[in-house]
C-alpha atoms as a PDB file:
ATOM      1  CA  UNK A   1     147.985  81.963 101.754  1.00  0.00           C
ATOM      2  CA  UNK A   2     146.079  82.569  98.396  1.00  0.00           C
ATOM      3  CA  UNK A   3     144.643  85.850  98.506  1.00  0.00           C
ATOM      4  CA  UNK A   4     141.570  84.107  96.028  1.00  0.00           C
ATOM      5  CA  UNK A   5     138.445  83.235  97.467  1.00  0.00           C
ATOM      6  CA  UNK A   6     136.415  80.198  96.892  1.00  0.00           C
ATOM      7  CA  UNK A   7     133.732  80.643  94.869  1.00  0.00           C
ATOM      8  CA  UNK A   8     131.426  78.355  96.711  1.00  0.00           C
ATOM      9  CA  UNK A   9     131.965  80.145 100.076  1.00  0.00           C
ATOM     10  CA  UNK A  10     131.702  83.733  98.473  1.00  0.00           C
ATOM     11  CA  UNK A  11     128.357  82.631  97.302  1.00  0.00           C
ATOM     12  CA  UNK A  12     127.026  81.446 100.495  1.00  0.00           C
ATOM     13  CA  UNK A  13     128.469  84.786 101.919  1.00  0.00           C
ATOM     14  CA  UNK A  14     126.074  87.059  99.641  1.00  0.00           C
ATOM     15  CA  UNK A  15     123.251  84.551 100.528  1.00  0.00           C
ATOM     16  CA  UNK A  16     123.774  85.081 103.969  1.00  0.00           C
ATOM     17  CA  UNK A  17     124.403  88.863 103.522  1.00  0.00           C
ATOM     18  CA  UNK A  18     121.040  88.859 101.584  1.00  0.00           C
ATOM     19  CA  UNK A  19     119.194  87.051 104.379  1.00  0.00           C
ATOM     20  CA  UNK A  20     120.319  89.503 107.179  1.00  0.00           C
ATOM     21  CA  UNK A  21     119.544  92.550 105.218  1.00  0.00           C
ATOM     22  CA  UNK A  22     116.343  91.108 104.580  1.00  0.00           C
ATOM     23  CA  UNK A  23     115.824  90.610 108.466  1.00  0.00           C
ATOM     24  CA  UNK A  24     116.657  93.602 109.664  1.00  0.00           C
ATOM     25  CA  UNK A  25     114.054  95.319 107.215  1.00  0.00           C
ATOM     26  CA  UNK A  26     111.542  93.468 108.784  1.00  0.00           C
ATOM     27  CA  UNK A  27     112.492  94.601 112.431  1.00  0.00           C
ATOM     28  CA  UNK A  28     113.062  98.301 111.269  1.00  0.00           C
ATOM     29  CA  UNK A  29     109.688  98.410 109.548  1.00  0.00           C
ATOM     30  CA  UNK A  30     108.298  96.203 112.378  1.00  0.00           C
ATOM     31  CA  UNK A  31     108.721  99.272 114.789  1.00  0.00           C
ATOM     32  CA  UNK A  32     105.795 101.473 113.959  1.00  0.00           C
ATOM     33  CA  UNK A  33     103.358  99.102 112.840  1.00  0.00           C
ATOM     34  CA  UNK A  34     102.749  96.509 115.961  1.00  0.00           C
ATOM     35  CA  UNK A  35     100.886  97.372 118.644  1.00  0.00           C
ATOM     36  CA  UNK A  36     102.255  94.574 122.115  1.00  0.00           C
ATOM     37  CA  UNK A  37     105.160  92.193 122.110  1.00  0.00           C
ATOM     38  CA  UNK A  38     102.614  88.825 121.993  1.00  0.00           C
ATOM     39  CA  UNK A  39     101.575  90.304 118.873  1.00  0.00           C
ATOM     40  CA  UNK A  40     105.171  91.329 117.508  1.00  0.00           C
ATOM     41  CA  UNK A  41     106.297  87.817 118.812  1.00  0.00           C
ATOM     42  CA  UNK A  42     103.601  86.148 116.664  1.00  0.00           C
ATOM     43  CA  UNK A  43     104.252  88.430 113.316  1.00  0.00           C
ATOM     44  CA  UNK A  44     108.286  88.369 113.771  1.00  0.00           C
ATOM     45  CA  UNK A  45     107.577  83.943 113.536  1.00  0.00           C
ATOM     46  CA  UNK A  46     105.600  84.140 110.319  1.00  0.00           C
ATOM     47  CA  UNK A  47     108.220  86.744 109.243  1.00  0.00           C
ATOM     48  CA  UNK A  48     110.973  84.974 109.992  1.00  0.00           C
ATOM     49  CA  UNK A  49     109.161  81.577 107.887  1.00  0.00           C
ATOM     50  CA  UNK A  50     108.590  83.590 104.923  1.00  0.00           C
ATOM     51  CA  UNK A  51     112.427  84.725 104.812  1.00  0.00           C
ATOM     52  CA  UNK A  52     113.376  81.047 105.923  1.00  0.00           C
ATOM     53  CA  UNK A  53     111.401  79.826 102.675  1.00  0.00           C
ATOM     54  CA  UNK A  54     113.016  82.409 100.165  1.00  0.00           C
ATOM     55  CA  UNK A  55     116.574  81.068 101.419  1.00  0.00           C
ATOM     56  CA  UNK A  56     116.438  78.287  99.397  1.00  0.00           C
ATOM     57  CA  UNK A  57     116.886  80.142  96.452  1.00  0.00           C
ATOM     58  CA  UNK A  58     120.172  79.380  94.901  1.00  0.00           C
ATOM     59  CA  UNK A  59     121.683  80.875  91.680  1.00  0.00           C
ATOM     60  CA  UNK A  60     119.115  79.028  89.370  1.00  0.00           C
ATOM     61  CA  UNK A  61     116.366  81.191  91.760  1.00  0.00           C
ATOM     62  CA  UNK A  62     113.357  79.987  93.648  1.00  0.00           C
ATOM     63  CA  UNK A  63     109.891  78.714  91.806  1.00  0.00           C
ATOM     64  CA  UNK A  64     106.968  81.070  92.209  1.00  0.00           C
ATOM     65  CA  UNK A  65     104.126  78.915  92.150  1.00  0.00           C
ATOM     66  CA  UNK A  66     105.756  76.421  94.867  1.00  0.00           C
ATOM     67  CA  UNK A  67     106.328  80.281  96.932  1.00  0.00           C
ATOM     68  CA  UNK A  68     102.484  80.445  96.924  1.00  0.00           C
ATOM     69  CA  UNK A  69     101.644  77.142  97.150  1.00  0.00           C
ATOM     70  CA  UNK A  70     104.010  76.734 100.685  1.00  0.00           C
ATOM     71  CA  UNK A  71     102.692  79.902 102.045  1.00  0.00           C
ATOM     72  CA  UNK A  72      99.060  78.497 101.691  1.00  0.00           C
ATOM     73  CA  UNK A  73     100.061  75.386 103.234  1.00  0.00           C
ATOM     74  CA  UNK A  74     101.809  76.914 105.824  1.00  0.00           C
ATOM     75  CA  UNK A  75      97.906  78.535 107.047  1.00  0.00           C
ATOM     76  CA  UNK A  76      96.153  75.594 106.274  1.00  0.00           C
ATOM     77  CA  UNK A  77      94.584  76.621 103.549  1.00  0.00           C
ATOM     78  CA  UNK A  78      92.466  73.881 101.531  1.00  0.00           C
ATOM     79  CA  UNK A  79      93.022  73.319  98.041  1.00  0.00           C
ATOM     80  CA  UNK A  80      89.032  74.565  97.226  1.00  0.00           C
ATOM     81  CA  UNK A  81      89.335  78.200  98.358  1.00  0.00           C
ATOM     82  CA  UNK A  82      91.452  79.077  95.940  1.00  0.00           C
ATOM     83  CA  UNK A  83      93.005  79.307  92.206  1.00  0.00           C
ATOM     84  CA  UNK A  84      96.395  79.615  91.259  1.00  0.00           C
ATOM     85  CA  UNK A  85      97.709  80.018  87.337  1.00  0.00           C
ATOM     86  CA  UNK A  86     100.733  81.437  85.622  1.00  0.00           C
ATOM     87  CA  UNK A  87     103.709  80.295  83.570  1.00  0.00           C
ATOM     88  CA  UNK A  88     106.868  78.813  85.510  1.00  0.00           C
ATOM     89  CA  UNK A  89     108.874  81.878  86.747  1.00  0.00           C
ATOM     90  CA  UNK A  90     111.693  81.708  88.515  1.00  0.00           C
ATOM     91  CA  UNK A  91     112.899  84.295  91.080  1.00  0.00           C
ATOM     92  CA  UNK A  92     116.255  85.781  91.850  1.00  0.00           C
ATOM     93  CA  UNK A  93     117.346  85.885  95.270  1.00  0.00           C
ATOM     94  CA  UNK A  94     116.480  89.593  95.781  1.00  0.00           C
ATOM     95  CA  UNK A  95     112.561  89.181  94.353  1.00  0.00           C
ATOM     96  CA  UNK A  96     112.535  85.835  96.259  1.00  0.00           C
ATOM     97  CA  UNK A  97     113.250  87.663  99.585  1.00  0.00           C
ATOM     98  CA  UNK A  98     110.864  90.103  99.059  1.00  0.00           C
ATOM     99  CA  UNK A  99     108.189  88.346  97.656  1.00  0.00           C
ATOM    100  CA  UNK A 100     108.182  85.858 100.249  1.00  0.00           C
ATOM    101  CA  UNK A 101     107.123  88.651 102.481  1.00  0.00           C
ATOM    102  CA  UNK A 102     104.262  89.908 100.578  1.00  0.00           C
ATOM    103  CA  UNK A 103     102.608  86.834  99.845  1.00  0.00           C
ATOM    104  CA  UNK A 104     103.273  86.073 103.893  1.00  0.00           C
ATOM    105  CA  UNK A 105     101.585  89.795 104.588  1.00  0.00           C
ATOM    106  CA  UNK A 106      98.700  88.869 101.946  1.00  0.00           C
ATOM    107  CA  UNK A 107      98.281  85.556 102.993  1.00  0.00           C
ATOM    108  CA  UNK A 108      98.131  86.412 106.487  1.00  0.00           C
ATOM    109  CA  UNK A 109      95.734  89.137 105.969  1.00  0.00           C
ATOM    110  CA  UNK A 110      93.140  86.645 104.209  1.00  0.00           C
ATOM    111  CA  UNK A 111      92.876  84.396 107.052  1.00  0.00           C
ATOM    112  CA  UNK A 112      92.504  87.063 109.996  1.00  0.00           C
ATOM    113  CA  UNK A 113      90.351  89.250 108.127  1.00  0.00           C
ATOM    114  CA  UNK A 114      89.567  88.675 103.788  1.00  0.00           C
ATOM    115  CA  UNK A 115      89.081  86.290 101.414  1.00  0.00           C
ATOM    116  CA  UNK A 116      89.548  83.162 103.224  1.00  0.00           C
ATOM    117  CA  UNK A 117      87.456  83.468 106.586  1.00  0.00           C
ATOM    118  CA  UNK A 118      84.222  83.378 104.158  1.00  0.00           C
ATOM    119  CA  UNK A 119      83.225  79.937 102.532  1.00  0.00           C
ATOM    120  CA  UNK A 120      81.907  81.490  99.152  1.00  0.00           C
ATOM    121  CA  UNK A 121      84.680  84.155  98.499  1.00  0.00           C
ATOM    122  CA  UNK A 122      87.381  82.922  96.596  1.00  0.00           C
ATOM    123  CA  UNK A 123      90.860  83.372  95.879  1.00  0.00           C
ATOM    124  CA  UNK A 124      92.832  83.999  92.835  1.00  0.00           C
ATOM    125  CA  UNK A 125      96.403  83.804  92.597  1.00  0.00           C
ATOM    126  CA  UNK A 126      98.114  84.985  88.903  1.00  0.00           C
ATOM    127  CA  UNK A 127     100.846  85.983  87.026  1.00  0.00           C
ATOM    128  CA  UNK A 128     102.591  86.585  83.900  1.00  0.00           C
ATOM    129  CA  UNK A 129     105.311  88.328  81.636  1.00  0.00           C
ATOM    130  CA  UNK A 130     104.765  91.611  80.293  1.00  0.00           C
ATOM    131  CA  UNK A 131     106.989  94.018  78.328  1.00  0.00           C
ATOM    132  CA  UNK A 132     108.798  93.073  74.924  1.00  0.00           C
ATOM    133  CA  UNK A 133     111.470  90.271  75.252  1.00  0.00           C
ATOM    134  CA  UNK A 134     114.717  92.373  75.226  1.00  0.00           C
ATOM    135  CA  UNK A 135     112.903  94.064  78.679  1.00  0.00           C
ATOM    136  CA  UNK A 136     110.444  91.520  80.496  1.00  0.00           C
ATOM    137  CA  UNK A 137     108.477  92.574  83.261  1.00  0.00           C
ATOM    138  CA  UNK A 138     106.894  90.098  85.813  1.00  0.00           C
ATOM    139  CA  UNK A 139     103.178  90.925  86.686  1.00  0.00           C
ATOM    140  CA  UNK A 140     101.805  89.222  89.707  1.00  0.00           C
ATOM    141  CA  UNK A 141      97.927  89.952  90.672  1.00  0.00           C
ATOM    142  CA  UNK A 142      96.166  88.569  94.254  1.00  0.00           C
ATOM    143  CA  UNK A 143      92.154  88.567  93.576  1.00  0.00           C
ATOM    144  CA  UNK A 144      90.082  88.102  96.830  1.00  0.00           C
ATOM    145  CA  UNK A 145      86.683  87.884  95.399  1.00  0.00           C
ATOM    146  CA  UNK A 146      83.171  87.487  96.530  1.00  0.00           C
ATOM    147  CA  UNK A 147      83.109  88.790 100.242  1.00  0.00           C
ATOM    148  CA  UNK A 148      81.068  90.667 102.204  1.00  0.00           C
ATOM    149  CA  UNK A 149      83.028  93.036 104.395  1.00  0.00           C
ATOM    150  CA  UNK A 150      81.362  94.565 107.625  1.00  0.00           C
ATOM    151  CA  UNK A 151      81.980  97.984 108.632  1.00  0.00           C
ATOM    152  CA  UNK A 152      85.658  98.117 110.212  1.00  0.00           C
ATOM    153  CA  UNK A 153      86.941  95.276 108.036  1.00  0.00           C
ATOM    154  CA  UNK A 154      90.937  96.579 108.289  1.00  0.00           C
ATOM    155  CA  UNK A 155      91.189  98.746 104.696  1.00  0.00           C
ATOM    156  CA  UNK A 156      95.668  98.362 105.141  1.00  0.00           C
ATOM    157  CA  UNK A 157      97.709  95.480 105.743  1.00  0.00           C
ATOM    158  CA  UNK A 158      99.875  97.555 108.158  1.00  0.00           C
ATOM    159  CA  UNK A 159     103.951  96.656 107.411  1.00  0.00           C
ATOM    160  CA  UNK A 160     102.331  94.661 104.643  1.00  0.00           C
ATOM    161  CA  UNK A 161     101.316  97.547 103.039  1.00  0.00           C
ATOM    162  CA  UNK A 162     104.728  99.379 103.415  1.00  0.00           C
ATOM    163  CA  UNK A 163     106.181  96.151 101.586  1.00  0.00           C
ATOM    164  CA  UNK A 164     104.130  95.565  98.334  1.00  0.00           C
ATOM    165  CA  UNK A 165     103.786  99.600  97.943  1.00  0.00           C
ATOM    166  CA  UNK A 166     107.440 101.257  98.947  1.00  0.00           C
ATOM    167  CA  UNK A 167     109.957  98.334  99.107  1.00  0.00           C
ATOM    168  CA  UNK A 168     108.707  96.567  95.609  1.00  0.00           C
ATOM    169  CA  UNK A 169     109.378 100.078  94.163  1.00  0.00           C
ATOM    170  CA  UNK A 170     112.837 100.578  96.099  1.00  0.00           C
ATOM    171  CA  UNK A 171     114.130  96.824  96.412  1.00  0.00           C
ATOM    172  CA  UNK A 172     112.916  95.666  92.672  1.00  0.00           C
ATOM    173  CA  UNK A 173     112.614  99.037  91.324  1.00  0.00           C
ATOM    174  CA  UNK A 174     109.021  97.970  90.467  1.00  0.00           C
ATOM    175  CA  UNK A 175     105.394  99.087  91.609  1.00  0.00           C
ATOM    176  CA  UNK A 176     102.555  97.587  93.777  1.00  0.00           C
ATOM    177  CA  UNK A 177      99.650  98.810  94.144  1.00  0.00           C
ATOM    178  CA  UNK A 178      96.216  97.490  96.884  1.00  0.00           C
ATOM    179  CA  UNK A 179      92.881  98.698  95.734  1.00  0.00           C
ATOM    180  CA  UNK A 180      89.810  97.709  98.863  1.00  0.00           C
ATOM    181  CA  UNK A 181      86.101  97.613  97.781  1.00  0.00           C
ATOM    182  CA  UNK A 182      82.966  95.905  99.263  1.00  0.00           C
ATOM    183  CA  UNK A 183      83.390  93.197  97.598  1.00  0.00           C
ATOM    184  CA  UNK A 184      87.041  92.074  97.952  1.00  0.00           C
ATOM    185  CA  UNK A 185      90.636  93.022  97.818  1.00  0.00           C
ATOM    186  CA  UNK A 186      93.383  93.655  94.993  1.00  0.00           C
ATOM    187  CA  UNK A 187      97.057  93.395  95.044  1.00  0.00           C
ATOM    188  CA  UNK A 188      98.804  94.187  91.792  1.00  0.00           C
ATOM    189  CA  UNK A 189     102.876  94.052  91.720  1.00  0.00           C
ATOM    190  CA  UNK A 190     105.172  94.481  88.887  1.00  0.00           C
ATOM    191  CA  UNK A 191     108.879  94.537  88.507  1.00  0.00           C
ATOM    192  CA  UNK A 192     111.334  93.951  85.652  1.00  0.00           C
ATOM    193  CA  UNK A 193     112.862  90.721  85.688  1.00  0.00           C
ATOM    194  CA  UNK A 194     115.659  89.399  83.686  1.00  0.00           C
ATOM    195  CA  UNK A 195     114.975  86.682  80.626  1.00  0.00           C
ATOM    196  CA  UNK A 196     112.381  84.032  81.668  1.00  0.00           C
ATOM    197  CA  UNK A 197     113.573  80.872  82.998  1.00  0.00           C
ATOM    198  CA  UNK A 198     110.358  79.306  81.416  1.00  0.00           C
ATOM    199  CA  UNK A 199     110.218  75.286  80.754  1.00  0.00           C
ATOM    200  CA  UNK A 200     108.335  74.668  77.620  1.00  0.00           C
END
């Protein structure tokens, strides 16, 4: 028997080694954060979507945009609540995974209790390259703007929150950052990337 593997089923090993690990960070950071199984039941299916989505990604990568895009259509979102603009970007496997879950956790979050349960706020949706050529960095912003929070609007995302602010920095070696006021929320992420994959 020849020792050699195929290259085709080695890849779809890693994919599905990629996929697992990124399910059971989801159920070990699930643990501490829900509060009954209905609601762990409902958050594990929207969890499980997200990943779903991001294993599609093959070795070219997944597109952001259509990342956002799905995970607005997948809450019914309408078109005229929100904005979305950057360049076309490309994500590896490993920022696809993870990203899938924060923009799940934010997107989530803005129906049940920001930006899109009010008709006037709105939503903006952005990013970009930073960082010289030789050492790119992706920068990736979500606006909520034009609310009007009452007192005990939720100030965390809860395992969203562990995501964008501990695993972007551990899993992508990046940072992300939430900043609450009156007014709105902000989610800033950034995280080296490798050249653009941009389509002039």
């Amino acid at each position: 028997m020849n020792g050699s593997q195929d290259p085709d089923r080695a890849a779809w090993q890693r994919r599905i080694t990629r996929v697992l690990s990124a399910f059971r960070t989801v159920a070990a950071h699930m643990v501490s954060h829900q509060r009954s199984e209905d609601e762990s039941a409902l958050h594990l299916a929207g969890r499980i979507g997200a990943i779903g989505r991001a294993a599609l990604a093959d070795g070219y990568g997944l597109d952001l945009e259509s990342l956002v895009l799905d995970e607005l259509s997948a809450h019914t979102v309408r078109p005229e609540q929100y904005v979305i603009s950057g360049s076309d970007v490309h994500l590896d496997e490993g920022a696809a995974h993870l990203m899938s879950l924060v923009i799940h956790e934010l997107a989530t979050n803005s129906v049940k209790f920001g930006v899109l349960t009010q008709p006037d706020a709105r939503l903006r949706v952005l990013w970009w390259y930073t960082g010289r050529s030789e050492s790119p960095r992706l920068h990736f912003e979500w606006n909520e703007e034009g609310m009007q929070l009452a007192d005990g609007t939720p100030r965390q995302l809860g395992f969203g929150s562990n995501v964008i602010q501990r695993l972007i920095a551990r899993e992508l070696h990046g940072a992300g950052e939430l900043h609450f006021s009156t007014s709105g929320m902000r989610c800033v992420i950034e995280f080296p990337t490798e050249a653009p994959h941009v389509n002039d």
